[in-house]
PDB file of N, CA and C in Angstrom:
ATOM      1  N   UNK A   1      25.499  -9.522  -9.800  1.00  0.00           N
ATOM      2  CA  UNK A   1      25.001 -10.584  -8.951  1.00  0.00           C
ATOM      3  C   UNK A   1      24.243 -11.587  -9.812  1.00  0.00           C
ATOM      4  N   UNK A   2      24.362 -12.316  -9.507  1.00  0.00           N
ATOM      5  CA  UNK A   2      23.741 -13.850 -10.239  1.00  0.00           C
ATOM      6  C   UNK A   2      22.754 -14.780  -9.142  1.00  0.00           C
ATOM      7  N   UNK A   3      21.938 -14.459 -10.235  1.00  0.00           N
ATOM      8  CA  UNK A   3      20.193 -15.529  -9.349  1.00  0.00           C
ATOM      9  C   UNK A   3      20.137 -16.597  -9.921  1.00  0.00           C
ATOM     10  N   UNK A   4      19.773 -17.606  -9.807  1.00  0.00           N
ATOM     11  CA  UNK A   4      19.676 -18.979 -10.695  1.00  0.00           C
ATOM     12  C   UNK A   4      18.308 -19.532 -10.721  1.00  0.00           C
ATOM     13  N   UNK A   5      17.940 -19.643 -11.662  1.00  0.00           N
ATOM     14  CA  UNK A   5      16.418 -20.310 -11.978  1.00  0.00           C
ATOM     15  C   UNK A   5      16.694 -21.993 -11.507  1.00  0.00           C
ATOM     16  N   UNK A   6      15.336 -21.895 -10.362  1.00  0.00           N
ATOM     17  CA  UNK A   6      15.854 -23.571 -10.352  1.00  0.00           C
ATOM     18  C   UNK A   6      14.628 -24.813 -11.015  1.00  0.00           C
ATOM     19  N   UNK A   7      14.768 -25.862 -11.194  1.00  0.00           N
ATOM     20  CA  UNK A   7      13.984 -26.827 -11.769  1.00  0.00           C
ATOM     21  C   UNK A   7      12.535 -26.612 -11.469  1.00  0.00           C
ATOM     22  N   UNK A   8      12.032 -25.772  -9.731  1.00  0.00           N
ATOM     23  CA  UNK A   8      10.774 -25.086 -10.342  1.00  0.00           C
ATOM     24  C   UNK A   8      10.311 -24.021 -10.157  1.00  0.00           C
ATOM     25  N   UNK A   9      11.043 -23.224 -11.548  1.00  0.00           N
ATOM     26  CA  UNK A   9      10.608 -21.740 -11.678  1.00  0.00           C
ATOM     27  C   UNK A   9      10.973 -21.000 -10.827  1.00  0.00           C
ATOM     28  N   UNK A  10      12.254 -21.421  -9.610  1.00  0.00           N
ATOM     29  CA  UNK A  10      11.904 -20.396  -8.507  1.00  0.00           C
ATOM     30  C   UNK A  10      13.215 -19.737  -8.499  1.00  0.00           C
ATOM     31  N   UNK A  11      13.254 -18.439  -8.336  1.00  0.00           N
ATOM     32  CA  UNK A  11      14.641 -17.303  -8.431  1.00  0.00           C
ATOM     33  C   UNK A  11      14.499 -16.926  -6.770  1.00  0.00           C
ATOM     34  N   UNK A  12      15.657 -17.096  -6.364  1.00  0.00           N
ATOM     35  CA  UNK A  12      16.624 -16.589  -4.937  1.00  0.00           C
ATOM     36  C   UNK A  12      17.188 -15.074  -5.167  1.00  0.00           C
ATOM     37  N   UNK A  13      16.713 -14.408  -5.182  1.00  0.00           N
ATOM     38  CA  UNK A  13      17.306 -12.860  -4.917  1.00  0.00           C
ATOM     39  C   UNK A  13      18.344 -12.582  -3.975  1.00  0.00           C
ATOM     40  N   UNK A  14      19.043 -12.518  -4.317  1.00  0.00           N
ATOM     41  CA  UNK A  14      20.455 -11.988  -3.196  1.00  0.00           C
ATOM     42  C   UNK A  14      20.287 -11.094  -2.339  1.00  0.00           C
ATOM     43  N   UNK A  15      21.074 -11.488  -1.307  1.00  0.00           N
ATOM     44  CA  UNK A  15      20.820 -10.544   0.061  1.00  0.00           C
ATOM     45  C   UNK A  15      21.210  -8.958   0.344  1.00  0.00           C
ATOM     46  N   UNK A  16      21.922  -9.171  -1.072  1.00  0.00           N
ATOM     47  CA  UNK A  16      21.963  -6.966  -0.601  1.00  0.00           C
ATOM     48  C   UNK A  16      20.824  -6.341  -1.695  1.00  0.00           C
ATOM     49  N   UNK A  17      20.017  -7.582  -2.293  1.00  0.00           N
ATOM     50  CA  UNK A  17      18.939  -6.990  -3.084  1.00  0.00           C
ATOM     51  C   UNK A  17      18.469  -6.991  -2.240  1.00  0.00           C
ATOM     52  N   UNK A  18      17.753  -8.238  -1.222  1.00  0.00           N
ATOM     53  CA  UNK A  18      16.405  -8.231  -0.505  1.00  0.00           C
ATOM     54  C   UNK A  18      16.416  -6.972   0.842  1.00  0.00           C
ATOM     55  N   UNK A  19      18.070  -6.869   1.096  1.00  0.00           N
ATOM     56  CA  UNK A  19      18.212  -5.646   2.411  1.00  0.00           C
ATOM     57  C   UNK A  19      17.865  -4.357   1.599  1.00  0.00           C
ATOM     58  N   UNK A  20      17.911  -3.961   0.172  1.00  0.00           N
ATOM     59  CA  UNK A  20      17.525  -3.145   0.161  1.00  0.00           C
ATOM     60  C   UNK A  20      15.239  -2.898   0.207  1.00  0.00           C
ATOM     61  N   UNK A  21      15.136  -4.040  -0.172  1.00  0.00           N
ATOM     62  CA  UNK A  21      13.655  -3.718  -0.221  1.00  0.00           C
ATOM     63  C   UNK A  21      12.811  -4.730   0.800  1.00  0.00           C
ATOM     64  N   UNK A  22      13.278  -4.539   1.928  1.00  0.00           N
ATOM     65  CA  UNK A  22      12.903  -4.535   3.206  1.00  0.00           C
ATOM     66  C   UNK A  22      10.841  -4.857   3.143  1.00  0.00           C
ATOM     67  N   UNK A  23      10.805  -5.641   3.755  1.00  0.00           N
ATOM     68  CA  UNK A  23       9.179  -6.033   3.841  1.00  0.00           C
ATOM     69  C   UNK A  23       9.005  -5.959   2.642  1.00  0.00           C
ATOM     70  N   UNK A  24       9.145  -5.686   1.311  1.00  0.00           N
ATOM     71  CA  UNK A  24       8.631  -6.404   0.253  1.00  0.00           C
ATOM     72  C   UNK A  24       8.394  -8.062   0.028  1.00  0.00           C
ATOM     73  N   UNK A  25       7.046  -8.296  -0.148  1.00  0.00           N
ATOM     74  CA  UNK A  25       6.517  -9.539  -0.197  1.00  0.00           C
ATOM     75  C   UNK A  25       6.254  -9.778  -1.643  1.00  0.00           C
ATOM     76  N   UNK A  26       5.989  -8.903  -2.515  1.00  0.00           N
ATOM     77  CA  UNK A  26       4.752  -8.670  -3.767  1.00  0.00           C
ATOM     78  C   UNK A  26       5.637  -8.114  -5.068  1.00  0.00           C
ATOM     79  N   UNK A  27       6.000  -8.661  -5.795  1.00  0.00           N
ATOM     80  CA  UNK A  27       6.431  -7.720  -7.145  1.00  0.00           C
ATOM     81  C   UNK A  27       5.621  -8.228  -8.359  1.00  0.00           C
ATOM     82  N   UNK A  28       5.571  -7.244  -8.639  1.00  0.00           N
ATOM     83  CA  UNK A  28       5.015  -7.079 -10.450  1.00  0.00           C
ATOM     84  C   UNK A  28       5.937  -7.552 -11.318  1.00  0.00           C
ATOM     85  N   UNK A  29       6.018  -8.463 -12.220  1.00  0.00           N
ATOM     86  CA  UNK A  29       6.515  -8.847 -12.818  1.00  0.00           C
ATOM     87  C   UNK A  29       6.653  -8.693 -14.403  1.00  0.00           C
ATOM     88  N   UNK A  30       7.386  -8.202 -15.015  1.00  0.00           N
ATOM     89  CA  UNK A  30       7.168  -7.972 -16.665  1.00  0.00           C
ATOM     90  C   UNK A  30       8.593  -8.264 -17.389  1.00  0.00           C
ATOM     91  N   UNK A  31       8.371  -7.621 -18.265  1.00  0.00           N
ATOM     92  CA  UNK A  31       9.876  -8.079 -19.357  1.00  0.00           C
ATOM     93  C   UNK A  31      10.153  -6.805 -20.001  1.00  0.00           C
ATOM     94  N   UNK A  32      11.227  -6.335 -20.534  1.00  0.00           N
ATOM     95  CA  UNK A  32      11.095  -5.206 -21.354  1.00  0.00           C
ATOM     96  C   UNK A  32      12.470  -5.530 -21.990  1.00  0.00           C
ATOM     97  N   UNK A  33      12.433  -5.928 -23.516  1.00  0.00           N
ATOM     98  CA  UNK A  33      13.412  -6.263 -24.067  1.00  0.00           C
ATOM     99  C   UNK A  33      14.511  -7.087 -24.160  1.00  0.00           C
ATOM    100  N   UNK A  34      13.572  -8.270 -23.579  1.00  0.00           N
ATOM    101  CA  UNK A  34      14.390  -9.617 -22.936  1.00  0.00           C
ATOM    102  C   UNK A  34      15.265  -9.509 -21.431  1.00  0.00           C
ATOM    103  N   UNK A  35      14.986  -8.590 -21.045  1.00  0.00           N
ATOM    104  CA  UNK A  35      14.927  -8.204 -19.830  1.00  0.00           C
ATOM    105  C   UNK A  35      13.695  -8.566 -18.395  1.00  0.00           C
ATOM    106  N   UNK A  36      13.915  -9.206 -17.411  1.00  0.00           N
ATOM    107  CA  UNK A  36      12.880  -9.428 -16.121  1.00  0.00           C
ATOM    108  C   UNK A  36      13.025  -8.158 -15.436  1.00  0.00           C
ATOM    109  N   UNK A  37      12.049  -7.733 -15.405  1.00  0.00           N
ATOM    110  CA  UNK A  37      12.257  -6.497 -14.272  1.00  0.00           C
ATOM    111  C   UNK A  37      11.074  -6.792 -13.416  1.00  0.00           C
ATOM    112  N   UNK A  38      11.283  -6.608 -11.749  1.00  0.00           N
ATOM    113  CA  UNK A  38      10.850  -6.643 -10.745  1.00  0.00           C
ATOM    114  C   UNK A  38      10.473  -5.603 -10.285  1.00  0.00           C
ATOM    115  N   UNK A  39       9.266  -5.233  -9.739  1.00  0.00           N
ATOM    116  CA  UNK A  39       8.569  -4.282  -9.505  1.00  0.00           C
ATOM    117  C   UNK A  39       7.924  -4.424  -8.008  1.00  0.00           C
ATOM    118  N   UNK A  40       8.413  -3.908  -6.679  1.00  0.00           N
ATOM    119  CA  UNK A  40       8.160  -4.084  -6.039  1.00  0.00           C
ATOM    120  C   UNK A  40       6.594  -3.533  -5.407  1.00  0.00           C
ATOM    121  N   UNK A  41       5.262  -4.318  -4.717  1.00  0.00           N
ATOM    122  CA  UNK A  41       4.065  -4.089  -4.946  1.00  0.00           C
ATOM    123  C   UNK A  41       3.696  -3.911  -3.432  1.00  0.00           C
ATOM    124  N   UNK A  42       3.282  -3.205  -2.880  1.00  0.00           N
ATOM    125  CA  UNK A  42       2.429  -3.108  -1.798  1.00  0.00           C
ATOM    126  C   UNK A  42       0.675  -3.383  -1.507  1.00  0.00           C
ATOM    127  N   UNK A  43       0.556  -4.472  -1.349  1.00  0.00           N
ATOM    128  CA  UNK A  43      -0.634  -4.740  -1.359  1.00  0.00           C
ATOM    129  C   UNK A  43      -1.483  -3.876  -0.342  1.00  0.00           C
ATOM    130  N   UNK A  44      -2.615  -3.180  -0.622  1.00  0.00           N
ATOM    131  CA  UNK A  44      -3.760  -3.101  -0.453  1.00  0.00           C
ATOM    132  C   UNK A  44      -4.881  -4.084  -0.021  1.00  0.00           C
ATOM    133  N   UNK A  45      -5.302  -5.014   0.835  1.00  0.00           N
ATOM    134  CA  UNK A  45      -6.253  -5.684   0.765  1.00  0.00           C
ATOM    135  C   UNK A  45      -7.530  -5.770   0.027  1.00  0.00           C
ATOM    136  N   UNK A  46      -7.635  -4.433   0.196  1.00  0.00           N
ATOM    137  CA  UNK A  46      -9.450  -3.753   0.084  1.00  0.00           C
ATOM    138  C   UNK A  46      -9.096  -3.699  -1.530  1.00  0.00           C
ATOM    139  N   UNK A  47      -7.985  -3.141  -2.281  1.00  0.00           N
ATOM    140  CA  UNK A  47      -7.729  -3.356  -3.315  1.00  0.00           C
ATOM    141  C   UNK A  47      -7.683  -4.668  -3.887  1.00  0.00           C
ATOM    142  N   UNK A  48      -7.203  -5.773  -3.095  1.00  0.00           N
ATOM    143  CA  UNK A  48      -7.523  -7.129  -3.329  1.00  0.00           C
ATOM    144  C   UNK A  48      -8.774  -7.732  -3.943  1.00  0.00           C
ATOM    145  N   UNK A  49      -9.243  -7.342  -2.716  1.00  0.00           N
ATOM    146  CA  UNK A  49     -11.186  -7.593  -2.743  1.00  0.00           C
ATOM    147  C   UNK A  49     -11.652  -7.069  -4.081  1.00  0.00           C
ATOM    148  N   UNK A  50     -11.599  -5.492  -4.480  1.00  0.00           N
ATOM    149  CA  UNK A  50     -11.706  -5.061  -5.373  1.00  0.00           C
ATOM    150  C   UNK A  50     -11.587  -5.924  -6.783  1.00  0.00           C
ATOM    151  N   UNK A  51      -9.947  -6.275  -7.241  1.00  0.00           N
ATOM    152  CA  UNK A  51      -9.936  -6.722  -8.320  1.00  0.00           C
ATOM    153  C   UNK A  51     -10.641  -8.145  -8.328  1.00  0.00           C
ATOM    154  N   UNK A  52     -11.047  -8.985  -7.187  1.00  0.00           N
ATOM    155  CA  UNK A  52     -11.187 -10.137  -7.593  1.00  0.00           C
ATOM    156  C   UNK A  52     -13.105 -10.286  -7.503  1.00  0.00           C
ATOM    157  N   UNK A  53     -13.404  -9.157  -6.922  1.00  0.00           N
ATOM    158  CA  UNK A  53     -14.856  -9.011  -6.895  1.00  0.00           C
ATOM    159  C   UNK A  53     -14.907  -8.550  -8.738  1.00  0.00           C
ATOM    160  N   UNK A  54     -14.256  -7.527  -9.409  1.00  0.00           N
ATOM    161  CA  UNK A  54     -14.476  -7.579 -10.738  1.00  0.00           C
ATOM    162  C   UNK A  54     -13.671  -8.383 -11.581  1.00  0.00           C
ATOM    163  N   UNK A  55     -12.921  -9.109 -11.593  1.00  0.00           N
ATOM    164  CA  UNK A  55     -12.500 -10.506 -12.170  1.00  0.00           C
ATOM    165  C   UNK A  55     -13.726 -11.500 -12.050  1.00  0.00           C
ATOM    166  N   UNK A  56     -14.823 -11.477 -10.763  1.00  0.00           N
ATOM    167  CA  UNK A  56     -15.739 -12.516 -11.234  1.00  0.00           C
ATOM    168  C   UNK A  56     -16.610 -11.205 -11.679  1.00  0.00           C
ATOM    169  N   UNK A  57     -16.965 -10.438 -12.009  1.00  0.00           N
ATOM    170  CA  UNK A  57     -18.183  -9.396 -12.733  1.00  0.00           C
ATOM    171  C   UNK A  57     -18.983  -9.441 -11.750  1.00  0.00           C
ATOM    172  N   UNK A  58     -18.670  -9.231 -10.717  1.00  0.00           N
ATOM    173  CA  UNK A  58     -19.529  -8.719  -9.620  1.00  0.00           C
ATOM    174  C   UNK A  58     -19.926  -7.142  -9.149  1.00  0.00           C
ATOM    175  N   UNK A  59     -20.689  -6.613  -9.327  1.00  0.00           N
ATOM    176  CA  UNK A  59     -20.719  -5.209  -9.404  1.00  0.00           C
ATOM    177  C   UNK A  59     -21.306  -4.506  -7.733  1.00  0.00           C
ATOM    178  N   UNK A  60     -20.961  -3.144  -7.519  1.00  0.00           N
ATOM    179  CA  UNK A  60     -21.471  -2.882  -6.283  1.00  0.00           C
ATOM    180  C   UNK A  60     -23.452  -3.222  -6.230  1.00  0.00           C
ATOM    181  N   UNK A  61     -23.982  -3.228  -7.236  1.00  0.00           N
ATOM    182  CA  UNK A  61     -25.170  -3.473  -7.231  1.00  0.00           C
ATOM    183  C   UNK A  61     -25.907  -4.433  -6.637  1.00  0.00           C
ATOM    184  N   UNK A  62     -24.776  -5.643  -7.404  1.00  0.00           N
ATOM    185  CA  UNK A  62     -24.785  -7.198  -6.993  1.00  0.00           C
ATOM    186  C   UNK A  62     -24.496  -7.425  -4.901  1.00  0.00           C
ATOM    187  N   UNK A  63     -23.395  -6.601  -4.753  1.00  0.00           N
ATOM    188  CA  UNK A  63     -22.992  -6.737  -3.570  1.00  0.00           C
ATOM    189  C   UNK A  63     -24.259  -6.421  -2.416  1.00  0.00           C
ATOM    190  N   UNK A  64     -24.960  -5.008  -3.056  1.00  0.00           N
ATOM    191  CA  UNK A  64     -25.853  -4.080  -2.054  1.00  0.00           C
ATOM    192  C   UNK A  64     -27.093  -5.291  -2.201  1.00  0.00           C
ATOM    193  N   UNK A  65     -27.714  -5.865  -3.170  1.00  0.00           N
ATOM    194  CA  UNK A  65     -28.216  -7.004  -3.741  1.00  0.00           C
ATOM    195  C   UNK A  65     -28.464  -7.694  -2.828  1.00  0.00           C
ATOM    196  N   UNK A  66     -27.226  -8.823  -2.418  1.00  0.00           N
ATOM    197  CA  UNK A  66     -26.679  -9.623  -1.845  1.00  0.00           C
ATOM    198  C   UNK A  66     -26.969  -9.780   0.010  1.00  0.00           C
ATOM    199  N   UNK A  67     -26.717  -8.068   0.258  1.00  0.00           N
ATOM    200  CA  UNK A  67     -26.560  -7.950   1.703  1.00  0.00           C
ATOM    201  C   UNK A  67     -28.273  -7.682   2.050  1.00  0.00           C
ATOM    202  N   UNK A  68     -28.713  -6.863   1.235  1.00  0.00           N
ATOM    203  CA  UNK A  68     -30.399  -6.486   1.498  1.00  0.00           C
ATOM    204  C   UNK A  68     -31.019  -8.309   1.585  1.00  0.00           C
ATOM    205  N   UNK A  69     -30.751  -9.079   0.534  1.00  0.00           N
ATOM    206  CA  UNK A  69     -31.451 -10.082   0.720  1.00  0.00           C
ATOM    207  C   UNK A  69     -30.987 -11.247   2.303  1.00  0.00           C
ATOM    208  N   UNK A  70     -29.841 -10.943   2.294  1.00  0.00           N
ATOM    209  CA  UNK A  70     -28.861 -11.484   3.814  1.00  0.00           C
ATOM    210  C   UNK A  70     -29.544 -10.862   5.308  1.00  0.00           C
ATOM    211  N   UNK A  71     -30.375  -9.786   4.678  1.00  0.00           N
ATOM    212  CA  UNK A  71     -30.867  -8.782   6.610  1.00  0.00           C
ATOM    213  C   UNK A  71     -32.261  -9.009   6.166  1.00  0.00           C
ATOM    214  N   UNK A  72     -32.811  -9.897   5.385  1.00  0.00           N
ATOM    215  CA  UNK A  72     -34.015  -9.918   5.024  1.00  0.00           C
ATOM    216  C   UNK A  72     -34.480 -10.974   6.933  1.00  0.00           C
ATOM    217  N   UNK A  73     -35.817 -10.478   7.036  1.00  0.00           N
ATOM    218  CA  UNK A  73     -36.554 -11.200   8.227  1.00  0.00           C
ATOM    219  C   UNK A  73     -37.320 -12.293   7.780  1.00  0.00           C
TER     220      UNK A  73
END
């Protein structure tokens, strides 16, 4: 089967690929030997939150921090 890269960046997956992976929204993306391989991802939300609370270096400390000073009277 043949996908075509178009003018921006965007690949069309064929339809007996996408029937096989049904509600996939999310793939991981890598290369392995000049090879694209697709990695299909199930997001987690709370896992969401997670990486992007430590992408900015926010720690549970900061968070508990945060909320004590928020219920302050």
């Amino acid at each position: 089967m043949l996908a075509k890269l178009t003018s921006k960046n965007q690949l069309t997956l064929p339809k007996a690929i996408v029937a096989v992976l049904q509600g996939v929204e999310y793939f991981d993306v890598t290369t392995d030997n000049g090879r694209v391989v697709l990695t299909p991802v199930r997001l987690v939300r709370a896992d969401a939150v997670r990486a992007k609370l430590a992408d900015l270096g926010i720690s549970e400390a900061d968070v508990a921090e945060a909320v004590a000073w928020a219920r302050q009277e």
